[in-house]
N, C-alpha and C. Protein backbone atom coordinates (compact mmCIF):
# COMPACT_ATOMS: atom_id res chain seq x y z
N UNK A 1 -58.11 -10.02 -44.36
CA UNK A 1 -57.42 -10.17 -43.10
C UNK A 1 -58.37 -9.77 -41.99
N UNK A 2 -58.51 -10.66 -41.00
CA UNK A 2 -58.92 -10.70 -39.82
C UNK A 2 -58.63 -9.37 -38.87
N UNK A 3 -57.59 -9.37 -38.51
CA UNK A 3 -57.13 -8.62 -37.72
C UNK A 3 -56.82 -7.00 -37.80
N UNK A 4 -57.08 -6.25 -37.31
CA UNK A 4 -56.87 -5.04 -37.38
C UNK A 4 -56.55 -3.91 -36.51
N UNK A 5 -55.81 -2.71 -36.49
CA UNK A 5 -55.60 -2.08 -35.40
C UNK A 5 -54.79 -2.27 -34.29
N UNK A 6 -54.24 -3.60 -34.19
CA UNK A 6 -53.10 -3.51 -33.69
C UNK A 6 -53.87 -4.63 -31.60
N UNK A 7 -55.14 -4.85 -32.00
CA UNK A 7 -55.84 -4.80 -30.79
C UNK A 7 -55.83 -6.71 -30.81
N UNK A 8 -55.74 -7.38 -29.28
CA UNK A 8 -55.92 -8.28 -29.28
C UNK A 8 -57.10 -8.83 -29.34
N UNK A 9 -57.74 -10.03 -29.55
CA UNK A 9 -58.92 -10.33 -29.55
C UNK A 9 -58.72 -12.01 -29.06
N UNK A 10 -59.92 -12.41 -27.95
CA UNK A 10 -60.16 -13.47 -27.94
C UNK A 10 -60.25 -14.94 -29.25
N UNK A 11 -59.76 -16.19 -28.84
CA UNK A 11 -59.61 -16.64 -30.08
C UNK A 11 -61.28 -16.84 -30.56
N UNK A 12 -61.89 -16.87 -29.97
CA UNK A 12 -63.22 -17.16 -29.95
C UNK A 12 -63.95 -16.34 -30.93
N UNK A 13 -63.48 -15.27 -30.13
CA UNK A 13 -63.98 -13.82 -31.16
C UNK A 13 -63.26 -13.95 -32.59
N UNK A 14 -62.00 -14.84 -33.19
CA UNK A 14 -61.34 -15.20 -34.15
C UNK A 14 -62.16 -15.87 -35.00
N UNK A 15 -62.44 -16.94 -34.17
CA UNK A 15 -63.07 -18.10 -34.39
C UNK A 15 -64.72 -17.91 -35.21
N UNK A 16 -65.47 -16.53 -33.91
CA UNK A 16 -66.14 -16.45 -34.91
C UNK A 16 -66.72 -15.34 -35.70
N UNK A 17 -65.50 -14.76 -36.04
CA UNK A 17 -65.32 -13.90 -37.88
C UNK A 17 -65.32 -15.04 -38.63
N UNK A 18 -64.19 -16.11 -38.53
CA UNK A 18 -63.85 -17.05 -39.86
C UNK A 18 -65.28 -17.99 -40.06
N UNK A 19 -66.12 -18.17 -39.27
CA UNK A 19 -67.03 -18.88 -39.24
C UNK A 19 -68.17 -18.59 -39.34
N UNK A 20 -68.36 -17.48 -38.53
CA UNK A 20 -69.65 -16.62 -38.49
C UNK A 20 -70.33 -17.22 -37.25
N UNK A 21 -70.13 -17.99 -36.66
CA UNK A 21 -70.62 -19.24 -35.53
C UNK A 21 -70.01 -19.50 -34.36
N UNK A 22 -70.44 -20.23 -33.21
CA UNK A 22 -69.45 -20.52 -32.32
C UNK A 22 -69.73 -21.78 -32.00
N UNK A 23 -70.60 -22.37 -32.60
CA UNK A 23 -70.68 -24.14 -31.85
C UNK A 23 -70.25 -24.77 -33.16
N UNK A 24 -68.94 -25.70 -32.66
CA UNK A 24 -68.58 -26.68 -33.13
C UNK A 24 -68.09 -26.08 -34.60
N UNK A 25 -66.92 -24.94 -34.57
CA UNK A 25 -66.65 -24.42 -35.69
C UNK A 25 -65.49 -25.51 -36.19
N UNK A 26 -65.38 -25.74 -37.29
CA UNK A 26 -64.06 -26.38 -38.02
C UNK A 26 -63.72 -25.50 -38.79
N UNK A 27 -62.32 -25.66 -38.54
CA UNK A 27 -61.15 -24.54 -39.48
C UNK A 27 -60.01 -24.72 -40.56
N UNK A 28 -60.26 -24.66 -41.65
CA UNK A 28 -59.04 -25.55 -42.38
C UNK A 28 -57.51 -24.96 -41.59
N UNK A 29 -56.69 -25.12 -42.43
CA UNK A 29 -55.14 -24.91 -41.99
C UNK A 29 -54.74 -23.63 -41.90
N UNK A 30 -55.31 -22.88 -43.09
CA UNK A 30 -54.69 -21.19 -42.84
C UNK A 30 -55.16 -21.10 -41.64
N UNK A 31 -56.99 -20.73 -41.41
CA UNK A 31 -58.10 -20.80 -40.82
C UNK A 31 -57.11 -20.96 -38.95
N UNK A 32 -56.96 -22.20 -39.20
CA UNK A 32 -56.53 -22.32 -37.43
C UNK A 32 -55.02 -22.31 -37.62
N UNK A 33 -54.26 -21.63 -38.32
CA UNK A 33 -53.27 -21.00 -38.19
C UNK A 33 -53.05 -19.97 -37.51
N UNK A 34 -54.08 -19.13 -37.90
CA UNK A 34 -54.53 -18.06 -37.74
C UNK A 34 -55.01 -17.32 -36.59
N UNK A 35 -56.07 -18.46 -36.02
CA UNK A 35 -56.64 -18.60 -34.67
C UNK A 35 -55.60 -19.26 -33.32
N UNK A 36 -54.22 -20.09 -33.73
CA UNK A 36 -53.07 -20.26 -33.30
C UNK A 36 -52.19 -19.03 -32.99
N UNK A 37 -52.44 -18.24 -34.29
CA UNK A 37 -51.54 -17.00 -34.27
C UNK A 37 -49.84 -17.61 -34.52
N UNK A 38 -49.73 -18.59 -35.55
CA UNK A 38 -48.69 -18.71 -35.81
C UNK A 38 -48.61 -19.21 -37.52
N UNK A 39 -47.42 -19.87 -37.87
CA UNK A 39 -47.51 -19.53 -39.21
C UNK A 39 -48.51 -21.55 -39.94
N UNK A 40 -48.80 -21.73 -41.14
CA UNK A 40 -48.68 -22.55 -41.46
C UNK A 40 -48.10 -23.50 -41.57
N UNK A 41 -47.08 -22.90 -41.92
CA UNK A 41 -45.99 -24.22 -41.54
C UNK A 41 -45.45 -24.86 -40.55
N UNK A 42 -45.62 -24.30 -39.58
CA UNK A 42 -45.58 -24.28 -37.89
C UNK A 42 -46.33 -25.22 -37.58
N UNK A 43 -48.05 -25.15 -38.16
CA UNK A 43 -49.46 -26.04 -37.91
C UNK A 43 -48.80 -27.06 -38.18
N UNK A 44 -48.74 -27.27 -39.59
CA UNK A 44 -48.37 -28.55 -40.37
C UNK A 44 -47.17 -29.14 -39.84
N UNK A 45 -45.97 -28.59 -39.05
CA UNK A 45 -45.11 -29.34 -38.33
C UNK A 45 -45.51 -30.00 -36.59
N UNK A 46 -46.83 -28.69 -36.37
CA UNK A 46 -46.86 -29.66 -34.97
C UNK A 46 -48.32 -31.06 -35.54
N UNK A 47 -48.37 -30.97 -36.82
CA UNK A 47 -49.44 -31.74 -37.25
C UNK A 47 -48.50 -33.14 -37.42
N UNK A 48 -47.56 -32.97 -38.31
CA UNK A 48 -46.51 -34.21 -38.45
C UNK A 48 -45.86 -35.17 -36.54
N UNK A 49 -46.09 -33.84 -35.98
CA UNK A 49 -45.26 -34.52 -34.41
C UNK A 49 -46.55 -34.60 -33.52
N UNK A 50 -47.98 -34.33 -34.59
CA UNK A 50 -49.10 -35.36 -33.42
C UNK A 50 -48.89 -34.17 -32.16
N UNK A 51 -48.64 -33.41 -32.62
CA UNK A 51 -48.65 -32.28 -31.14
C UNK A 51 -50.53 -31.50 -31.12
N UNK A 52 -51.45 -31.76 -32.19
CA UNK A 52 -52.65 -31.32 -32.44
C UNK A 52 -53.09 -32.10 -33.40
N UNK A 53 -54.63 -32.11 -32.69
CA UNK A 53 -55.92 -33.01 -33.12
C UNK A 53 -56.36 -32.52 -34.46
N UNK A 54 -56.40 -33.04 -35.08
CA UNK A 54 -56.98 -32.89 -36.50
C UNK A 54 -58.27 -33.80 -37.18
N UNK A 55 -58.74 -33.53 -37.92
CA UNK A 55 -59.53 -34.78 -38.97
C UNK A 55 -59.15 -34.65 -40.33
N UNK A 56 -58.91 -35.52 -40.92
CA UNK A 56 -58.66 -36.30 -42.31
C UNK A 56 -59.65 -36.21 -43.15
N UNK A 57 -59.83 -35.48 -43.82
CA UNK A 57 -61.07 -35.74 -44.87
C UNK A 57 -60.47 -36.44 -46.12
N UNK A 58 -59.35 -36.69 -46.40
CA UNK A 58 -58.68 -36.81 -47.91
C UNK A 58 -57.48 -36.77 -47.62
N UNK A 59 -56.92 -36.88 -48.99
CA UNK A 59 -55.56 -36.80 -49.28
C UNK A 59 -54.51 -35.67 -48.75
N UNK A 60 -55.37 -34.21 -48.84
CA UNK A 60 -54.45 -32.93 -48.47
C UNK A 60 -55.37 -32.54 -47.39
N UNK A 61 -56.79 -33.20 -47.58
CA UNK A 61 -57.76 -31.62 -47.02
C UNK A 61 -57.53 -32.40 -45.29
N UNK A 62 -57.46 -31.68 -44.06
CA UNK A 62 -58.01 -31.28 -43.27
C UNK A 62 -58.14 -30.54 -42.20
N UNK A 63 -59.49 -30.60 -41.01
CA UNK A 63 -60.36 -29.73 -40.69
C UNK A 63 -59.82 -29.88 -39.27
N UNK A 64 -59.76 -28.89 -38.45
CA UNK A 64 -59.28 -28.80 -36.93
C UNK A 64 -60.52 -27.91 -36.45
N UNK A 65 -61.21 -28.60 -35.25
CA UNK A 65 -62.36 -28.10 -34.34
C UNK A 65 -61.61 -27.27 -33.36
N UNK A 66 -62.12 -26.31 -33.24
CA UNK A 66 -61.71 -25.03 -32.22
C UNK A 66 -61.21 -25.90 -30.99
N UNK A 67 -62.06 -26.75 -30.66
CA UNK A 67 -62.18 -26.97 -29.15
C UNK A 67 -61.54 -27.68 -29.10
N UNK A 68 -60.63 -29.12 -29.96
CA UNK A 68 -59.55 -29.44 -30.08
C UNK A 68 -58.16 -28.93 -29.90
N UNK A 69 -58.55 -27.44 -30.35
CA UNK A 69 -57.36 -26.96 -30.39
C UNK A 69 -56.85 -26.08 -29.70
N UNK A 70 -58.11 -25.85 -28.51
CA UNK A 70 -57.79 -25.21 -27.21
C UNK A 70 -57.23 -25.88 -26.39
N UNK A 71 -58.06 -27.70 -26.18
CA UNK A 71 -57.67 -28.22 -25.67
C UNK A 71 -55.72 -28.56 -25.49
N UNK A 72 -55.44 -29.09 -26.88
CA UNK A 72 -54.47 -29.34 -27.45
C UNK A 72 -53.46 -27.65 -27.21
N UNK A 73 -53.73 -27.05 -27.26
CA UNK A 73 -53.14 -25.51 -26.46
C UNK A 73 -52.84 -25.44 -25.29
N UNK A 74 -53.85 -25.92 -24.49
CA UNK A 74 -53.65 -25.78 -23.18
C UNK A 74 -52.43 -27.36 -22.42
N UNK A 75 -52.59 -28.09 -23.15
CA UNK A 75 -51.59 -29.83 -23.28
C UNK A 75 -50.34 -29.11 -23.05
N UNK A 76 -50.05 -28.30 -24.20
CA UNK A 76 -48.72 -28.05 -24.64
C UNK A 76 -47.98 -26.88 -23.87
N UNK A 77 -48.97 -26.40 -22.90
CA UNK A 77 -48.41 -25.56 -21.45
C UNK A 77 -47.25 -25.98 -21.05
N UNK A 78 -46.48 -24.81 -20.75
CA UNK A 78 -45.28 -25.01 -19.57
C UNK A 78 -45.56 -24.65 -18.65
N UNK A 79 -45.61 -24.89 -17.46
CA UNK A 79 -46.19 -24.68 -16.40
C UNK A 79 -44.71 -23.61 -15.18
N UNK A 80 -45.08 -22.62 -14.77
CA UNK A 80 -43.50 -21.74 -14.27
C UNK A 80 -43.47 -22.53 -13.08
N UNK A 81 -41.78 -22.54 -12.42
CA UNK A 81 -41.07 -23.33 -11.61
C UNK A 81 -41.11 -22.29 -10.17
N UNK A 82 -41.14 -22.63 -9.28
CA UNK A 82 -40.86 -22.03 -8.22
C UNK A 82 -41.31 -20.48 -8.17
N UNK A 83 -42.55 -19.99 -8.35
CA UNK A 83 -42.34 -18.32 -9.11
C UNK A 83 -42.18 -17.41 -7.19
């Protein structure tokens, strides 16, 4: 496990423990679950509603690029009304 102490961390800084890298990391499903900060099954449902960019390698396998999935993070903003 990644995380420890209770302390937040940039996803970046997430990004690169699981990788060791920061250019052009790809993350399987736990992987950018993880870096989402939500569950698997969550991924794989906003994966079915096309709500995030993915690549296909196969039948089960694939790979989500960080920067996809910032992008695709930042898409899915609500933006506050009148503050």
């Amino acid at each position: 496990m990644i995380s420890g102490g209770g302390e937040r961390r940039s996803r970046q800084g997430i990004a690169r423990d699981i990788c060791g890298r920061s250019a052009s990391v790809h993350l399987d499903e736990r992987d950018a679950a993880q870096y989402l900060n939500t569950s698997v099954r969550n991924l794989t449902e906003l994966m079915r509603r096309r709500k995030v960019t993915y690549i296909k390698l196969g039948h089960r396998t694939v790979r989500f690029r960080v920067e996809d999935l910032d992008r695709d993070l930042d898409r899915l903003r609500v933006k506050a009304v009148g503050s």
